[in-house]
Protein backbone atom coordinates (compact mmCIF):
# COMPACT_ATOMS: atom_id res chain seq x y z
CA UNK A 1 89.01 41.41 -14.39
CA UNK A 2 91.48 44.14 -14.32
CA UNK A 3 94.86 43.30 -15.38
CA UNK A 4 96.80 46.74 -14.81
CA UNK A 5 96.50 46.40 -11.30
CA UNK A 6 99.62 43.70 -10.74
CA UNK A 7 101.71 45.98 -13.19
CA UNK A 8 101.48 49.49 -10.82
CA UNK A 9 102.36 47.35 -8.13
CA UNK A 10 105.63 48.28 -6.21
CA UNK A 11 106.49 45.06 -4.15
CA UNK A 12 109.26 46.41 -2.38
CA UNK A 13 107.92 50.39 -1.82
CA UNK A 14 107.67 51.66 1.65
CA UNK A 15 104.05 51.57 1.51
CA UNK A 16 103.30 48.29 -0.09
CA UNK A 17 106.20 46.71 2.87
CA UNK A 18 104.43 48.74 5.55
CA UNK A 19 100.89 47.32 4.75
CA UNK A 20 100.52 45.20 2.16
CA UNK A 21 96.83 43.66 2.96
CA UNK A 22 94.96 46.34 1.14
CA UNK A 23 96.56 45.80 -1.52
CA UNK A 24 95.79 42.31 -1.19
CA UNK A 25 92.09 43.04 -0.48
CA UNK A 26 92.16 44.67 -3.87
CA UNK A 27 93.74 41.67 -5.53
CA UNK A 28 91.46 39.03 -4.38
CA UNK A 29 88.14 41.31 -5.41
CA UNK A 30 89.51 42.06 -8.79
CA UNK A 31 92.66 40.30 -9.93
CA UNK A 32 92.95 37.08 -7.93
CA UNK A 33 95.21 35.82 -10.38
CA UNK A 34 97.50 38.87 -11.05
CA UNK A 35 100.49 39.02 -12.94
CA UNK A 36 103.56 41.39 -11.67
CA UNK A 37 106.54 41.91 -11.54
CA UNK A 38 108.76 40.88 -8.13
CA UNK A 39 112.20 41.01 -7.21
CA UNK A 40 112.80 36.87 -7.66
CA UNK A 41 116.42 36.33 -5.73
CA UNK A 42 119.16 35.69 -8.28
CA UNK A 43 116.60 35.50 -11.07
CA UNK A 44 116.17 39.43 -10.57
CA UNK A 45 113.23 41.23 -11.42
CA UNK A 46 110.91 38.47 -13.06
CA UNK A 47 107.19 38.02 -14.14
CA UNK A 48 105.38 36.15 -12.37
CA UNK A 49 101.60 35.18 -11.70
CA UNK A 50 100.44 36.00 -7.94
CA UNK A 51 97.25 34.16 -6.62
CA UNK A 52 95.70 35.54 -3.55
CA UNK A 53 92.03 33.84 -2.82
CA UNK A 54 92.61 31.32 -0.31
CA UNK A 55 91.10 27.88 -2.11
CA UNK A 56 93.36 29.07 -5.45
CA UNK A 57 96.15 29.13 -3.46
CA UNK A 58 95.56 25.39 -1.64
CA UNK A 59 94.85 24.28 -5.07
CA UNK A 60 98.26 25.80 -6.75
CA UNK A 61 100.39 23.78 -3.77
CA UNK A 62 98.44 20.53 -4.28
CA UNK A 63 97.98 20.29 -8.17
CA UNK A 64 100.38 17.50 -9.71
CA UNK A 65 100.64 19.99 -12.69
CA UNK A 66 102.85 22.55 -11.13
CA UNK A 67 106.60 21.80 -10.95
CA UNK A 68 109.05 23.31 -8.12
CA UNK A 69 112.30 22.71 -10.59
CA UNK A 70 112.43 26.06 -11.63
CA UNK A 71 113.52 27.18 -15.19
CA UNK A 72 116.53 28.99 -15.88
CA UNK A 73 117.91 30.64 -19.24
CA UNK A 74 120.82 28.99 -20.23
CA UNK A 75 121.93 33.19 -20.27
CA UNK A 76 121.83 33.03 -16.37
CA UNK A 77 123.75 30.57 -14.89
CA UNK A 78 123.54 30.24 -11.62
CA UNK A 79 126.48 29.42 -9.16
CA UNK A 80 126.76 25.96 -7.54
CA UNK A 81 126.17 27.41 -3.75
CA UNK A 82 122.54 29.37 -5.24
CA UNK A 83 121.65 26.16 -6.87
CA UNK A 84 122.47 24.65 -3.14
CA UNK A 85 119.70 26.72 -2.41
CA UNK A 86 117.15 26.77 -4.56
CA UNK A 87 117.17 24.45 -7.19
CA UNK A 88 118.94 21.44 -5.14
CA UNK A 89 117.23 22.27 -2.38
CA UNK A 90 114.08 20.02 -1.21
CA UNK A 91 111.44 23.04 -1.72
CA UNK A 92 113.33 23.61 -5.84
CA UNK A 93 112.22 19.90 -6.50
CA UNK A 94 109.27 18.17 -7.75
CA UNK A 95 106.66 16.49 -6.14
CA UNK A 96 108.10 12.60 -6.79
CA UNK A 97 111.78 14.32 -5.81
CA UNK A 98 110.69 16.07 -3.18
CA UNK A 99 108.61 12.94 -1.98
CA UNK A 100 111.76 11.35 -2.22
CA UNK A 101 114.02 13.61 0.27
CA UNK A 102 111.37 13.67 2.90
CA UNK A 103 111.48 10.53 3.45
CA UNK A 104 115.42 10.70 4.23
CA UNK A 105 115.01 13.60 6.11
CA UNK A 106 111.90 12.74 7.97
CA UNK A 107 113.82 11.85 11.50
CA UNK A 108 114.84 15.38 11.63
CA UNK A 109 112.48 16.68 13.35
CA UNK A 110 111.12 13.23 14.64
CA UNK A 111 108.88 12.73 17.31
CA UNK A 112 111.95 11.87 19.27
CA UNK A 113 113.78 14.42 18.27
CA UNK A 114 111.02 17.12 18.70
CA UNK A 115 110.45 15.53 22.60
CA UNK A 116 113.18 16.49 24.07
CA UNK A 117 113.03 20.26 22.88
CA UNK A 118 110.47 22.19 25.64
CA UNK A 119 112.81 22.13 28.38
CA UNK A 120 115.50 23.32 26.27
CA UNK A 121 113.54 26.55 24.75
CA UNK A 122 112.48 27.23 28.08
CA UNK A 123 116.32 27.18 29.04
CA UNK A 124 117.27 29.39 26.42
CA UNK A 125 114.68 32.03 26.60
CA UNK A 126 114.40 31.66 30.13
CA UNK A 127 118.71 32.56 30.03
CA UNK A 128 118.02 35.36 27.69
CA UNK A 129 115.48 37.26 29.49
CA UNK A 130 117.42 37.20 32.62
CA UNK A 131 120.09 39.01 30.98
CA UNK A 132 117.12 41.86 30.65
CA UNK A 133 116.25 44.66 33.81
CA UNK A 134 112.61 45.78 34.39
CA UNK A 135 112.68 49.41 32.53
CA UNK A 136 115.34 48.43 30.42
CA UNK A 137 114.43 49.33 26.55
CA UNK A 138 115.68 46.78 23.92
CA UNK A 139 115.48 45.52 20.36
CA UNK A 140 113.44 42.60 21.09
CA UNK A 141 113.89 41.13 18.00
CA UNK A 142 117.54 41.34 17.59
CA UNK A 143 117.67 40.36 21.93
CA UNK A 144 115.88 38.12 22.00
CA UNK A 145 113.71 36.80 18.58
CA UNK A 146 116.47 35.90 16.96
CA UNK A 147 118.77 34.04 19.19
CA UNK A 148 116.09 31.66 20.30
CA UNK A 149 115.96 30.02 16.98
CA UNK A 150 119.78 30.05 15.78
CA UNK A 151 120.61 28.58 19.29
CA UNK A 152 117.72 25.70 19.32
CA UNK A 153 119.18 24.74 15.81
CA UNK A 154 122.94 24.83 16.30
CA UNK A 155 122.50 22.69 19.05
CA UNK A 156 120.03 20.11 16.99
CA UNK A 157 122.25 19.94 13.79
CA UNK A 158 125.97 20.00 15.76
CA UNK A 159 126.48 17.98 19.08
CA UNK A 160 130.06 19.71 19.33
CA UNK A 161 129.99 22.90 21.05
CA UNK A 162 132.68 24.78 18.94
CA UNK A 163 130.46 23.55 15.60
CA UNK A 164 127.70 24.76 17.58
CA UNK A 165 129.28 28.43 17.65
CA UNK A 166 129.94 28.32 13.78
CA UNK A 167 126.90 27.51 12.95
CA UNK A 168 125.10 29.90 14.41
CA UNK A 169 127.06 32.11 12.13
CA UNK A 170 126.04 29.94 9.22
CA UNK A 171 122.54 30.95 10.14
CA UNK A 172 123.34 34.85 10.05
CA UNK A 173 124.87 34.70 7.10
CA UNK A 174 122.31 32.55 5.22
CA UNK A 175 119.57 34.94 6.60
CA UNK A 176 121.14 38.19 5.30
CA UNK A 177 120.72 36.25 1.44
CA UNK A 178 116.73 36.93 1.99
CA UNK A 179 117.87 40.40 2.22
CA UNK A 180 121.39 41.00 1.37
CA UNK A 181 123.02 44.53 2.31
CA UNK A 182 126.47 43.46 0.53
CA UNK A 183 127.71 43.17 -3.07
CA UNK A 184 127.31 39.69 -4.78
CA UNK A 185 131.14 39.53 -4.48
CA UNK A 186 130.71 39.69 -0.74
CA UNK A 187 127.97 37.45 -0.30
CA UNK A 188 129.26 34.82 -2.50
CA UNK A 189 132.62 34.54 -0.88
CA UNK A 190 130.52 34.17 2.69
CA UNK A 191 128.21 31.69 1.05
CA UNK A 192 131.32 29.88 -0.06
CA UNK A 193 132.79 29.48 2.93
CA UNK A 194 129.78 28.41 5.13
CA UNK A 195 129.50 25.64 2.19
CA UNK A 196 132.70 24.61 3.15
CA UNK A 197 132.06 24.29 6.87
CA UNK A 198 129.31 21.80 6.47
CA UNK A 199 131.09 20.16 3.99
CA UNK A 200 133.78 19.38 6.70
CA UNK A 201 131.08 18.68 9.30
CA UNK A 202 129.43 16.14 7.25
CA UNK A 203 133.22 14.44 6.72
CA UNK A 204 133.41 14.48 10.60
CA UNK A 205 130.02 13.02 11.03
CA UNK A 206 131.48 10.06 8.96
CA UNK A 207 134.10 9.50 10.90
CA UNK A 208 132.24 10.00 14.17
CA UNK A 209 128.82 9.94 14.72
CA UNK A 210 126.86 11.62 16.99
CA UNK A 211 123.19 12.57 18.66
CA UNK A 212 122.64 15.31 16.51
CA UNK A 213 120.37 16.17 13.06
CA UNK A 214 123.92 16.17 11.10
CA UNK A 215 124.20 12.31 11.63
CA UNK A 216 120.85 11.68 10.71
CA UNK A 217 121.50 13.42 6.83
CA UNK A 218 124.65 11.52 7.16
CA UNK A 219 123.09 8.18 7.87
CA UNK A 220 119.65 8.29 6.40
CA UNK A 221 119.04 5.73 4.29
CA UNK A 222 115.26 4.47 2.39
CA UNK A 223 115.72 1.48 1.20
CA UNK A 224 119.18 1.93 -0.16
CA UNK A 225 118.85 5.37 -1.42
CA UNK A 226 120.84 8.03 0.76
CA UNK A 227 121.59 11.61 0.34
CA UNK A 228 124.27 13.17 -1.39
CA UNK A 229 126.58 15.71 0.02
CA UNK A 230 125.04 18.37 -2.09
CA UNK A 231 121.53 16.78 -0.91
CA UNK A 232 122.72 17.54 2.72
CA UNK A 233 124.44 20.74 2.35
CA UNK A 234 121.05 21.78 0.55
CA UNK A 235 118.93 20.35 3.62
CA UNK A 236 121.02 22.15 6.38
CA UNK A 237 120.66 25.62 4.81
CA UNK A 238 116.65 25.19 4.39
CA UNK A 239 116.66 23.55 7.55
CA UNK A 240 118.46 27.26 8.78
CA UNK A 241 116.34 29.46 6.56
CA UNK A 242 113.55 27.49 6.96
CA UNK A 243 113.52 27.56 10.55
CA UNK A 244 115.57 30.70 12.12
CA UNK A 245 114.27 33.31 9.79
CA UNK A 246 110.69 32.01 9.67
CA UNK A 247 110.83 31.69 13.69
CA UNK A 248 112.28 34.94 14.97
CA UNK A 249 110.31 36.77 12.65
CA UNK A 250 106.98 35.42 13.47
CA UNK A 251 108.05 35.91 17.57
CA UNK A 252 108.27 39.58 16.74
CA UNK A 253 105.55 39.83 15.01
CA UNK A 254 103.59 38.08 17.41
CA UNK A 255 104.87 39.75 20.52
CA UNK A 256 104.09 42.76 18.18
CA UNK A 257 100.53 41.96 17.54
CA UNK A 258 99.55 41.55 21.09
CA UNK A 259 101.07 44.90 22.04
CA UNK A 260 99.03 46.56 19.58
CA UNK A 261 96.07 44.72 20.33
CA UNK A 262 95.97 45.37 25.06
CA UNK A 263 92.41 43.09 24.82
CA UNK A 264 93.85 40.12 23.10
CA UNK A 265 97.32 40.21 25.16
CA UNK A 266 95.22 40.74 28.50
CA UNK A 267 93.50 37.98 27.28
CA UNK A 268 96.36 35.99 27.06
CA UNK A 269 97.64 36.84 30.36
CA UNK A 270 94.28 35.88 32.04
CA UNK A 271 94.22 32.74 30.15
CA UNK A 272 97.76 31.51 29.15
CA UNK A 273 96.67 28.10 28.25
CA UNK A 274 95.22 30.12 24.87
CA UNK A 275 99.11 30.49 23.87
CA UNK A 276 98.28 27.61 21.22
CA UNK A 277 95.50 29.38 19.53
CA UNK A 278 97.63 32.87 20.07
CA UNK A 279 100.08 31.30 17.63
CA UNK A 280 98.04 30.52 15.40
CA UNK A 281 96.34 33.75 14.90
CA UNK A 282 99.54 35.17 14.65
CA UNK A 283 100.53 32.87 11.70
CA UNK A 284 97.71 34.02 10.12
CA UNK A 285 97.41 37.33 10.81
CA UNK A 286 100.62 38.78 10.65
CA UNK A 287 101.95 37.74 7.23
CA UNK A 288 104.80 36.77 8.39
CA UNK A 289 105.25 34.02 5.80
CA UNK A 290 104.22 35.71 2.69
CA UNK A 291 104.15 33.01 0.23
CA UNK A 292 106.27 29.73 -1.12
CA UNK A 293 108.95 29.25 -3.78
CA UNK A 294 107.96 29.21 -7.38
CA UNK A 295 106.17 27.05 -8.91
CA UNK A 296 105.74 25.98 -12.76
CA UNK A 297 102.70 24.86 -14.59
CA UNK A 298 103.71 21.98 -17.12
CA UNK A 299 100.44 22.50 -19.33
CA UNK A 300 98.31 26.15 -19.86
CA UNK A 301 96.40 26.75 -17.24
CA UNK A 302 93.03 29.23 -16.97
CA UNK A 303 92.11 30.41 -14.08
CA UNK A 304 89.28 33.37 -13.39
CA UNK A 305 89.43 34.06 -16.93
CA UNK A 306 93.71 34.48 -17.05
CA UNK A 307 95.35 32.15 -19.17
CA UNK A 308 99.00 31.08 -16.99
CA UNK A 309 101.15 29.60 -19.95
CA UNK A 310 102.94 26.58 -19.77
CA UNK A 311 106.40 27.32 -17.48
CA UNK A 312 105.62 30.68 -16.27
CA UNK A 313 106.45 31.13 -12.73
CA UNK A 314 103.37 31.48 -10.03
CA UNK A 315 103.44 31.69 -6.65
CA UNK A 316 100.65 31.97 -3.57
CA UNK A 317 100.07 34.72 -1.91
CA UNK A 318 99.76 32.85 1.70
CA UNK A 319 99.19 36.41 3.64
CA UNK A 320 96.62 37.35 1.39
CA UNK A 321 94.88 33.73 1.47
CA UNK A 322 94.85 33.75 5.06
CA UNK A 323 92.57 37.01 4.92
CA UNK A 324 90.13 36.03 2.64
CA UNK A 325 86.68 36.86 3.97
CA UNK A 326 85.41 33.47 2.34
CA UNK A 327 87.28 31.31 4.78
CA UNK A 328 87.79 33.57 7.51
CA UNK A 329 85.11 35.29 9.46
CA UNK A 330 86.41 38.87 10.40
CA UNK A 331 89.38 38.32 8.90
CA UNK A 332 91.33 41.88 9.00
CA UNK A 333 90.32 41.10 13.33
CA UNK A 334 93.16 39.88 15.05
CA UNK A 335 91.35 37.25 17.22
CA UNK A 336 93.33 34.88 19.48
CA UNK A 337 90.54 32.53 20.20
CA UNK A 338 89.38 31.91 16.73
CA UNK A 339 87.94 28.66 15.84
CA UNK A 340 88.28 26.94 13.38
CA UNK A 341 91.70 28.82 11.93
CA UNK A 342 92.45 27.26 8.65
CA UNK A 343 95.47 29.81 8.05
CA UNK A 344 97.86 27.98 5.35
CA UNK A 345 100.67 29.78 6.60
CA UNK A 346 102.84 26.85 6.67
CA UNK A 347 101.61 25.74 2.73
CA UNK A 348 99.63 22.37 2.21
CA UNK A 349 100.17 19.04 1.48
CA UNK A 350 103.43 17.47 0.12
CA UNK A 351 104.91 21.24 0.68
CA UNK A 352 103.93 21.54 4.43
CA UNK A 353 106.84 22.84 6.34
CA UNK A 354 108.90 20.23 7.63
CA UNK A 355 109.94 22.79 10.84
CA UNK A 356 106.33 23.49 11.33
CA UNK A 357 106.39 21.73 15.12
CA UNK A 358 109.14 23.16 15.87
CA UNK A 359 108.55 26.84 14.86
CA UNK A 360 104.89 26.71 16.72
CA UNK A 361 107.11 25.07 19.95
CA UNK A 362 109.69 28.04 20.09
CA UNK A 363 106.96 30.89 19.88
CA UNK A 364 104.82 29.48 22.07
CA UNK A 365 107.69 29.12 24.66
CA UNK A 366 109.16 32.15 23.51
CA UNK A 367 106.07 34.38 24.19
CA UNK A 368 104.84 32.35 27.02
CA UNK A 369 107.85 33.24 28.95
CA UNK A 370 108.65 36.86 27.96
CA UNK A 371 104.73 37.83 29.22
CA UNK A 372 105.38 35.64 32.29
CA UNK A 373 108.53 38.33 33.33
CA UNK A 374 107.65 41.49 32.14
CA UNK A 375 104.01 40.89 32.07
CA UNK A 376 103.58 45.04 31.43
CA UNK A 377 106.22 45.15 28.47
CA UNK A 378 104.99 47.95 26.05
CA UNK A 379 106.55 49.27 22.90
CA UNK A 380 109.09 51.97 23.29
CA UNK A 381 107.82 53.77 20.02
CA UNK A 382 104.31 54.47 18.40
CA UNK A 383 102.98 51.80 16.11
CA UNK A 384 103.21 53.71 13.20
CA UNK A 385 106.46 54.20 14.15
CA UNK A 386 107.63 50.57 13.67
CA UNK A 387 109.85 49.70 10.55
CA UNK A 388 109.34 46.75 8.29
CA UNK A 389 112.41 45.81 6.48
CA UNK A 390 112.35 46.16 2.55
CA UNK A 391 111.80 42.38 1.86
CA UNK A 392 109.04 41.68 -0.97
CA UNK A 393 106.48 38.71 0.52
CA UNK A 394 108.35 38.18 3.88
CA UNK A 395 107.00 40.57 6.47
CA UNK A 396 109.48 41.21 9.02
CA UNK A 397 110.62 44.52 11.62
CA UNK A 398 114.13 46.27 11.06
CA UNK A 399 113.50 46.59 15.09
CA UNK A 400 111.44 45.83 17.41
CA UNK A 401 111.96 48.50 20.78
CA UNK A 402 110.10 47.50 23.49
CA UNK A 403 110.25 48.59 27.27
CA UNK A 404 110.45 45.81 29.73
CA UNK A 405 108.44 45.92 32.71
């Protein structure tokens, strides 16, 4: 096995961002457990141990011997509103702990809760795209991609309107962490003061209760055990990042996927009732969710021949799993009818996305609708042309221009 390949990797260089899955193609032939180096959030750049064959990576997310609570030098502390989300959060927490806060956060996105939602999306996108003109050119994503999923969330986690209007700032600002432009200085002060806002929402939710996901933190309760205010504040910003970034990206990608592939989105448009399967493809296609948090072996581990010591950090390589020509017939074909599609795009097991339903909901609505008005939308730029914003593991455009028509 060579083991010099993870170490000329360049995570975040304009060529690995712009196409990563050769690279990954590479990785599962001869390194499938590769160690690198990758830009790790507030940890900075950190070694860790990349797997990226697909059954590797299912059995890395289910294996009771990997840990979520991440390790961190006693050298680097890390601020109270970073541990809010990471290491307090529900997806920094071990399996039993983790067990533990889905269960009190289960009824957030509740059958019931979840019902209600269609009409809604189809409200919002169907508001959004009639501010739009056939011929008009627009950033799609910033239009329309990323508005769908701030609104549908403000309105779930705040019943009051003005909350409603805050939060969705709450959602911009926790997004631009996964990529920050700012200086720590800056980012901390916003990060400070959005923890304050839910603080005082939670307070209010006390006092007066309402029909939206806030109460439910507020009131959940298993058996005696209830969340703390840290344990909510932590659950609101994954529910945001988990959710808004996750969801507008994978609606541009997707809408950018069919308009580089005119058979599968003529396809769609002949048979719209393959939207389901569309979405799926596009979760597994389009990389869009690169990989989990960390994880941390509690023993020595071998695997194909690489020794992972006790407490290093590993992650799965989701995009690169969801390629793998074992699984996946084809699997560099972008294929909207593809049967069966076992992407792991939303992880496995005890570390399946919560927001799953939801996510699959808005982009199904999302690109349902946008086709159904400007059925002959193209892109206002060549392919090649299209930008994909520095971000190691997430895959996401700095734009998306399209032409409406």
């Amino acid at each position: 096995m060579d083991t010099s390949i993870g170490a000329s990797i360049m995570w975040d260089s304009p060529a690995m961002v712009a196409d990563p899955f050769a690279v990954y193609e590479r990785l599962r032939r001869e390194a499938p457990v590769c160690r690198t180096r990758m830009r790790m959030g507030y940890l900075g750049d950190a070694d860790v141990y990349a797997l990226t064959r697909y059954r590797d990576c299912v059995d890395l997310v289910t294996d009771e011997r990997m840990r979520r609570t991440a390790e961190v030098s006693e050298s680097l502390p890390v601020p109270k509103v970073f541990q809010l989300l990471t290491t307090d959060s529900m997806i920094g927490k071990d399996q039993l702990e983790q067990s533990r806060l889905r269960k009190l956060a289960s009824r957030t996105f509740s059958r019931k809760a979840i019902a209600r939602m269609p009409d809604r999306i189809d409200a919002i996108t169907g508001d959004l795209l009639g501010g739009f003109s056939p011929g008009q050119r627009i950033d799609l994503q910033a239009g329309y991609a990323v508005p769908i999923p701030s609104i549908v969330l403000s309105e779930m986690v705040c019943a009051d309107e003005a909350d409603q209007a805050r939060f969705r700032d709450v959602s911009r600002i926790l997004n631009a962490v996964v990529a920050p432009q700012d200086g720590i200085e800056q980012m901390m002060a916003r990060l400070e003061s959005t923890v304050e806002f839910v603080r005082e929402m939670i307070e209010r939710r006390r006092a007066e209760p309402a029909d939206d996901i806030m109460t439910v933190l507020v009131d959940a309760n298993w058996d005696g055990d209830t969340l703390s205010d840290d344990e909510i504040v932590a659950m609101v910003f994954l529910l945001v990042v988990a959710d808004s970034e996750s969801t507008y990206s994978l609606i541009a990608n997707g809408v950018a996927a069919l308009l580089t592939h005119p058979d599968q989105l003529d396809l769609l448009k002949t048979n719209p009732n393959l939207i389901g399967s569309a979405v799926e493809e596009i979760l597994r296609f389009t990389g869009t969710i690169g990989s989990t948090e960390v994880f941390y072996p509690q023993e020595d581990i071998e695997l194909h021949g690489v020794v992972i010591p006790r407490r290093a950090r590993v992650i799965p390589l989701l995009a690169s799993a969801n390629r793998d020509p074992s699984v996946f017939d084809d699997p560099d074909t972008f294929d909207i009818t593809r049967t069966p599609n076992r992407h792991i795009a939303f992880s496995k097991g005890t570390h399946f996305c919560l927001g799953a339903k939801l996510a699959r909901m808005e982009t199904c609505i999302a690109i349902t609708n946008l086709i159904k008005r400007f059925p002959d939308i193209r892109l206002a730029v060549e392919p090649a042309e299209l930008q994909i914003a520095r971000v190691p593991i997430l895959r996401r455009f700095t734009s998306l221009p399209v032409v409406l028509n």
